[in-house]
C-alpha atoms as a PDB file:
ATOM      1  CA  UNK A   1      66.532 -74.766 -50.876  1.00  0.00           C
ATOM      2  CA  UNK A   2      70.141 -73.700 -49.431  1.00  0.00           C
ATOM      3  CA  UNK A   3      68.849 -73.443 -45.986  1.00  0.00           C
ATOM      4  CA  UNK A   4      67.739 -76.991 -46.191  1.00  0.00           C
ATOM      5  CA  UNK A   5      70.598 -78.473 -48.080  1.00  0.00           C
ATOM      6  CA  UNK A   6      72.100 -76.495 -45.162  1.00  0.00           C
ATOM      7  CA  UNK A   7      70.325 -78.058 -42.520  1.00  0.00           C
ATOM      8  CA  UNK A   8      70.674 -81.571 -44.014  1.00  0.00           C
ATOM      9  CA  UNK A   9      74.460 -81.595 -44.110  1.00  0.00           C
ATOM     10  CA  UNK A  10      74.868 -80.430 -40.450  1.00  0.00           C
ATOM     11  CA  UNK A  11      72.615 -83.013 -39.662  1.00  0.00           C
ATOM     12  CA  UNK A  12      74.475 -85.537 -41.167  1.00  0.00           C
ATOM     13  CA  UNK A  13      77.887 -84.454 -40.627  1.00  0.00           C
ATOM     14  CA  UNK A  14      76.649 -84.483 -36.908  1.00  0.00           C
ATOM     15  CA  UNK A  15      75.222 -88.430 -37.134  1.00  0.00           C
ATOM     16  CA  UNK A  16      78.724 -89.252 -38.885  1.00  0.00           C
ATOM     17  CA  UNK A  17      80.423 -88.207 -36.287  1.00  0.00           C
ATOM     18  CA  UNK A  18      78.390 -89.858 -33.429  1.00  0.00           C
ATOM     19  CA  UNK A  19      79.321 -93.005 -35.685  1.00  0.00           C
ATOM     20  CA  UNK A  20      82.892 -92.542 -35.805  1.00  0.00           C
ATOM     21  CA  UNK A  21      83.711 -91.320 -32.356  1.00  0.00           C
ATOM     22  CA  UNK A  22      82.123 -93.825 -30.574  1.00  0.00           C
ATOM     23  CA  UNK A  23      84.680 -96.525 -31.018  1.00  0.00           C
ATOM     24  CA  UNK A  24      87.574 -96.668 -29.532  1.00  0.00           C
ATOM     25  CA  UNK A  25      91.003 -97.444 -31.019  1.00  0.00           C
ATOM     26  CA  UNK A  26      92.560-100.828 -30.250  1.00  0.00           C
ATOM     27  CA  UNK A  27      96.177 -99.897 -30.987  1.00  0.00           C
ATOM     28  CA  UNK A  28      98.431 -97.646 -29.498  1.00  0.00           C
ATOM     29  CA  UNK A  29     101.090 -95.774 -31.344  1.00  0.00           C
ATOM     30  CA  UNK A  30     104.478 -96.250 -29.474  1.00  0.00           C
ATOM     31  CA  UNK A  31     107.866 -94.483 -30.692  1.00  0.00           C
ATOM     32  CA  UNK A  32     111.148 -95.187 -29.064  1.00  0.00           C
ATOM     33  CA  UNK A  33     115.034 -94.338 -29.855  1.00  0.00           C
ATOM     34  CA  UNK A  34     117.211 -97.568 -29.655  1.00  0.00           C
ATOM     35  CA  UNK A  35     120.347 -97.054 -28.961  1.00  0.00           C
ATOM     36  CA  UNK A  36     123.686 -99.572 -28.593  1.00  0.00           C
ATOM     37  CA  UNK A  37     125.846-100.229 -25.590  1.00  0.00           C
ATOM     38  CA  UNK A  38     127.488 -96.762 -25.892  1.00  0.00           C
ATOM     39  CA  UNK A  39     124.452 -94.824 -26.222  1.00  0.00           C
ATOM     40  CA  UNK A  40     125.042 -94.250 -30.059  1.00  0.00           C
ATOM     41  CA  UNK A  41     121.773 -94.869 -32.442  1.00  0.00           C
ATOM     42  CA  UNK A  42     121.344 -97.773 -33.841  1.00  0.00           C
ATOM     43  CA  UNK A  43     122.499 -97.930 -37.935  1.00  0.00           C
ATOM     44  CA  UNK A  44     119.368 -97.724 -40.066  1.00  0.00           C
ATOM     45  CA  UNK A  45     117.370-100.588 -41.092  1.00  0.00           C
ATOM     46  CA  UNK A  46     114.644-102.939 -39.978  1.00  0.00           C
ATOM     47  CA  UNK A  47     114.848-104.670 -36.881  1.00  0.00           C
ATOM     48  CA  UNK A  48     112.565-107.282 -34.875  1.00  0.00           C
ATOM     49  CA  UNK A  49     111.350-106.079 -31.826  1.00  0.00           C
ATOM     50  CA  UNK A  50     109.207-107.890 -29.587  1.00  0.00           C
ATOM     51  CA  UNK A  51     106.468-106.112 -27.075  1.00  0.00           C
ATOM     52  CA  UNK A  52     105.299-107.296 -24.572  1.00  0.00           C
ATOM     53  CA  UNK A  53     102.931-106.116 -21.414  1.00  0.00           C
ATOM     54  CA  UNK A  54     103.664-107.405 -17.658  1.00  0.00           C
ATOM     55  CA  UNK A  55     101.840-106.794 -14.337  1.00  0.00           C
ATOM     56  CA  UNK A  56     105.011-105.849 -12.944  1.00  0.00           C
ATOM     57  CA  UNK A  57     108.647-104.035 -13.752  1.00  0.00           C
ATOM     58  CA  UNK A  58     110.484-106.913 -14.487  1.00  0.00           C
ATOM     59  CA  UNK A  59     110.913-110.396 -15.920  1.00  0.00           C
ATOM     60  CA  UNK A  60     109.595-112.071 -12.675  1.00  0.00           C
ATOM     61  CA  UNK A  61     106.171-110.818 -13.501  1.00  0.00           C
ATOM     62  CA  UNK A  62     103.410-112.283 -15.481  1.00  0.00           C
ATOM     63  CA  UNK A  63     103.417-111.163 -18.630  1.00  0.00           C
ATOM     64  CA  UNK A  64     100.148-110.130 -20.083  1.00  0.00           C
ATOM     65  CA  UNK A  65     100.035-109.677 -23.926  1.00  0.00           C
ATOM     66  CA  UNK A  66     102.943-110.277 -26.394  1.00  0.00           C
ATOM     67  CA  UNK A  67     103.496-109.370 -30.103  1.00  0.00           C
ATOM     68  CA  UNK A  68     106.281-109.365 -32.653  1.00  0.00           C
ATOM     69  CA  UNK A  69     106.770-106.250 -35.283  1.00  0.00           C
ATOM     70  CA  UNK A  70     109.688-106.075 -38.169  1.00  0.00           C
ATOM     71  CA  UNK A  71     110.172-101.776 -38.058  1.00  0.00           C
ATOM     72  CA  UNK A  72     111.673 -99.480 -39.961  1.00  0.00           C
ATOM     73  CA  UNK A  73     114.647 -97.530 -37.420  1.00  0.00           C
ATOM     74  CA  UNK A  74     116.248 -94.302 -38.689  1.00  0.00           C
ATOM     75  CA  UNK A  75     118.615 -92.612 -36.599  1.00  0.00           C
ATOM     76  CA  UNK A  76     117.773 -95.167 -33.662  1.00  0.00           C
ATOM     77  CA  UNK A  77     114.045 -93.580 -33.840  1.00  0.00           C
ATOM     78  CA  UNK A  78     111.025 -95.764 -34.677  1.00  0.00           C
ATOM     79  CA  UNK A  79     107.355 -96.021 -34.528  1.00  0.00           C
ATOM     80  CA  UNK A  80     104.675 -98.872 -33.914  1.00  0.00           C
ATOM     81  CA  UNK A  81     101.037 -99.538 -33.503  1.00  0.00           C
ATOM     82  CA  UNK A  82     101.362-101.802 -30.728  1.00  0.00           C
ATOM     83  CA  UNK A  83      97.979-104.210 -30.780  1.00  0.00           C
ATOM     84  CA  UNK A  84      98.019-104.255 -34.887  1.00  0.00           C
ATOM     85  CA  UNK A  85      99.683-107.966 -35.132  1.00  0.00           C
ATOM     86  CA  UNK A  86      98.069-109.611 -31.755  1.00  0.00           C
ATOM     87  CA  UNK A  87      94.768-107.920 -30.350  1.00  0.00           C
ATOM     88  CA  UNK A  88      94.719-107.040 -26.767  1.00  0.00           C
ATOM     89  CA  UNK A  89      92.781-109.938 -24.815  1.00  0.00           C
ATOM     90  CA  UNK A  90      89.605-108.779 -23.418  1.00  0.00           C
ATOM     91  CA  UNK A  91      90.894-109.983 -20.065  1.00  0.00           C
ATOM     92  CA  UNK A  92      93.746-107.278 -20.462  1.00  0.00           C
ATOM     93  CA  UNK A  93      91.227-104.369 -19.057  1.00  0.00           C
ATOM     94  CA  UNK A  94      94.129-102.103 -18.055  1.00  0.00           C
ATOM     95  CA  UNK A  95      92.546-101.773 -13.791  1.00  0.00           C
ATOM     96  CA  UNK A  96      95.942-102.278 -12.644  1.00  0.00           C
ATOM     97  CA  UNK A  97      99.387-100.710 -13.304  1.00  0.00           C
ATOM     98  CA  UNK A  98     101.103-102.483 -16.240  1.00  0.00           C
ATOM     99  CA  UNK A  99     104.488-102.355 -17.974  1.00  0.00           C
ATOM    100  CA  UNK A 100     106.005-102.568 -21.522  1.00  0.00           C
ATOM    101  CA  UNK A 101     108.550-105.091 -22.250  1.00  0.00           C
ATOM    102  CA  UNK A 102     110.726-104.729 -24.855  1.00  0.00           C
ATOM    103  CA  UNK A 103     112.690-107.465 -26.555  1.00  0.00           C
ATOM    104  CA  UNK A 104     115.595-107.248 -29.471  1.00  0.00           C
ATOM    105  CA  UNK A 105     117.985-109.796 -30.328  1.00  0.00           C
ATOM    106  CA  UNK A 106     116.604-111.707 -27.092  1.00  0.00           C
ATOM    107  CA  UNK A 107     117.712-109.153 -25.092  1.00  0.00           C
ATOM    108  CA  UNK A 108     115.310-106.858 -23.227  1.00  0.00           C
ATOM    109  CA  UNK A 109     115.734-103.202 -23.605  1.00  0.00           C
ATOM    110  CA  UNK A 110     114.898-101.325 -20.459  1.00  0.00           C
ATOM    111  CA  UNK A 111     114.515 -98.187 -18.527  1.00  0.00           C
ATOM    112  CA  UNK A 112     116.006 -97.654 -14.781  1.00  0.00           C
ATOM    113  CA  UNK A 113     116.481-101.262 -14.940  1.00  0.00           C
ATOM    114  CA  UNK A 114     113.204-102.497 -15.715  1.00  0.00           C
ATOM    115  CA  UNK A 115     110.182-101.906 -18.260  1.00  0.00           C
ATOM    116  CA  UNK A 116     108.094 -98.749 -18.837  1.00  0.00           C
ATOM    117  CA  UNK A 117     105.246 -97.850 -16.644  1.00  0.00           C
ATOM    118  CA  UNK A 118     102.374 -97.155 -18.850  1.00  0.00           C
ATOM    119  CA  UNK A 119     100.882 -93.513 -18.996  1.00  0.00           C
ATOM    120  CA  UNK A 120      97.320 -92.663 -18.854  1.00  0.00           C
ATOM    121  CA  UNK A 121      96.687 -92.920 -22.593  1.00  0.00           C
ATOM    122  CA  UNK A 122      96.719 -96.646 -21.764  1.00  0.00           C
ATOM    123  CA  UNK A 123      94.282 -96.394 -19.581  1.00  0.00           C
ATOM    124  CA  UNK A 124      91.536 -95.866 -21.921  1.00  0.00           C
ATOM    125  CA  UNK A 125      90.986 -99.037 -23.193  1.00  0.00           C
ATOM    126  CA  UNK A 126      89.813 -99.602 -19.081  1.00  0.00           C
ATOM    127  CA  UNK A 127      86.267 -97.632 -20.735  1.00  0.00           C
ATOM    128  CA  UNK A 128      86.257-100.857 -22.935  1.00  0.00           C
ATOM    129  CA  UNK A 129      85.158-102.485 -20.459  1.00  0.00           C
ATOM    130  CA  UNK A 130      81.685-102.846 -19.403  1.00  0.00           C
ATOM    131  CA  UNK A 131      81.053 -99.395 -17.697  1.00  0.00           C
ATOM    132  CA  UNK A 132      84.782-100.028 -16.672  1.00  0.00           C
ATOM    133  CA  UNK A 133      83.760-103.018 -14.704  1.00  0.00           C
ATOM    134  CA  UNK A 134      86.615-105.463 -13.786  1.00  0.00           C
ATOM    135  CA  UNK A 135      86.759-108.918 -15.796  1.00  0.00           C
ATOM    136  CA  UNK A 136      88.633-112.105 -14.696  1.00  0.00           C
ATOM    137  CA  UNK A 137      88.768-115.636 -16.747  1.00  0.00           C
ATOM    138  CA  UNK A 138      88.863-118.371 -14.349  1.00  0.00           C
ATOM    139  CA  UNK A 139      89.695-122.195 -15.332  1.00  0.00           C
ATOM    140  CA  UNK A 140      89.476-123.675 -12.050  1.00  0.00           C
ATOM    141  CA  UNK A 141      87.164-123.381  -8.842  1.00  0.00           C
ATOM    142  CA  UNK A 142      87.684-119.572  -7.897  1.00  0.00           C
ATOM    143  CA  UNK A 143      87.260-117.005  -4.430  1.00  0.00           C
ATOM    144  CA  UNK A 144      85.867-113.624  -6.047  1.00  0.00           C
ATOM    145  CA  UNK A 145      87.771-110.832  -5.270  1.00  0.00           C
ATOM    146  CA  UNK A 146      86.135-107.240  -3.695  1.00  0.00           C
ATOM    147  CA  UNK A 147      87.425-105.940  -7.333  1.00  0.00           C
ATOM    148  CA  UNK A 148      85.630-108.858  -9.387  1.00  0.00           C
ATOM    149  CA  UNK A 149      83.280-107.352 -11.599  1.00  0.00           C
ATOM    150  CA  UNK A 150      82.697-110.222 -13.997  1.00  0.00           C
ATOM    151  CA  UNK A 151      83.981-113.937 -14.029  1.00  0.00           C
ATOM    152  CA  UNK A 152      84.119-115.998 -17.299  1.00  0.00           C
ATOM    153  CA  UNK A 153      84.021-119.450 -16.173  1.00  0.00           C
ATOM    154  CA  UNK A 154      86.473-121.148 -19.004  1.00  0.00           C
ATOM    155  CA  UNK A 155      85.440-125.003 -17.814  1.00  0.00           C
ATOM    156  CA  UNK A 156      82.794-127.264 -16.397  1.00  0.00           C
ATOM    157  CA  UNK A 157      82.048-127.455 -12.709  1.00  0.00           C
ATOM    158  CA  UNK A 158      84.034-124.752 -11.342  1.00  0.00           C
ATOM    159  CA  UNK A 159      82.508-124.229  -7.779  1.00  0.00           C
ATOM    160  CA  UNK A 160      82.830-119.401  -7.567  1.00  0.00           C
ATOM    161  CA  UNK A 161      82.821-119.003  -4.394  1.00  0.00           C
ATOM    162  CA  UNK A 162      81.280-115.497  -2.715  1.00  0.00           C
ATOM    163  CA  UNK A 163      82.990-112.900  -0.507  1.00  0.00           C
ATOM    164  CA  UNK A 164      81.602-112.519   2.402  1.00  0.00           C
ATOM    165  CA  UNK A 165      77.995-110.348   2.290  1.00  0.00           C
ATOM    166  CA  UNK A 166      79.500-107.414   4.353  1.00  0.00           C
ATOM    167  CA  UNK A 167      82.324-106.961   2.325  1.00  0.00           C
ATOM    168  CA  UNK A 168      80.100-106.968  -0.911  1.00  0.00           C
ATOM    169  CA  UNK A 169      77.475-104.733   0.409  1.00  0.00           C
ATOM    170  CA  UNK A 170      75.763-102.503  -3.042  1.00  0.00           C
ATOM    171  CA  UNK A 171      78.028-105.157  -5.577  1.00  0.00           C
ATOM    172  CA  UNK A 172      76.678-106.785  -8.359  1.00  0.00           C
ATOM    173  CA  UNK A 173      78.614-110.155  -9.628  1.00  0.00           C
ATOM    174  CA  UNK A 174      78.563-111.315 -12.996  1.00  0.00           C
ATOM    175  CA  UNK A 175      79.081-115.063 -13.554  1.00  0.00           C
ATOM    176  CA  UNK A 176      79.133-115.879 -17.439  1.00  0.00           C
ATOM    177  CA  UNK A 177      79.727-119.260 -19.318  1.00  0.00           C
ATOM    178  CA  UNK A 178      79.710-123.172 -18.048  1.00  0.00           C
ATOM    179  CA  UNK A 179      78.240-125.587 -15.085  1.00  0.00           C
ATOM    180  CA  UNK A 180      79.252-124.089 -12.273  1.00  0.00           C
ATOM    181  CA  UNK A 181      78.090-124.370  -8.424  1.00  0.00           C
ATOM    182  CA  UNK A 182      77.806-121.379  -6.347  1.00  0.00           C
END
């Protein structure tokens, strides 16, 4: 009777765990130190910061993805789950380099002069995508790109227009939603 009480528990501590690992998390813990104009913490106390993700270092860039957080700071240091307030858009697959923005008191707070590069922990959510295929939302007519995986076609009678067959050799396209023309 042990040996199969045994045997059912691994068994089912090993299912559980197939079920729980095979998400994957849609936030990303952040901590920072804020500090003032002289480089002394900020005093203790909540604060509303907004984040922010851009395809580039700086304000001329598009941004991406934007949410606002009240947080706790203690000596200057605080700590977020960035993507808790606003999802991450499914069109925010993470296949190019992006950057964090971060706003307080309308005034962004930077590094070397611009926002932070993202590590590779970021990254990850590219494996939400499907098989870590490239996805683009299109409103208008649209020219695939050699890194097009999949096009969502957001309105009526968009005309997609191929790349050229030797450039494409081996892809597959994926056209989803809408009256298009190809």
């Amino acid at each position: 009777m042990k040996k199969l009480l045994f045997t059912f528990v691994f068994i089912l501590n090993i299912f559980t765990q197939m079920v729980w690992s095979d998400t994957i998390p849609s936030i990303v813990n952040f901590q920072g130190f804020i500090t003032d104009n002289t480089n002394v913490a900020v005093p203790n106390g909540s604060y509303t910061l907004t984040f922010s993700l851009w395809d580039g270092p700086n304000q001329s860039a598009s941004k991406l993805w934007q949410e606002t957080q009240c947080i706790d700071v203690q000596r200057g240091i605080y700590s977020v789950n960035l993507g808790a307030v606003e999802s991450f858009p499914y069109t925010l697959n993470f296949s190019t380099p992006c950057y964090l923005g971060l706003e307080m008191n309308g005034e962004f707070l930077t590094y070397d002069n611009g926002f932070v590069p993202l590590s590779s922990t970021w990254y990850a959510f590219r494996s939400k995508t499907s098989a870590g295929r490239y996805v683009v939302s299109v409103n208008s007519n649209y020219s695939l790109a050699t890194h097009d995986d999949v096009v969502i076609a957001n309105a009526d009678d968009i005309s997609i227009v191929l790349p050229e067959a030797s450039s494409a050799r081996g892809r597959i396209y994926s056209i989803k939603k809408g009256r298009m023309s190809i």
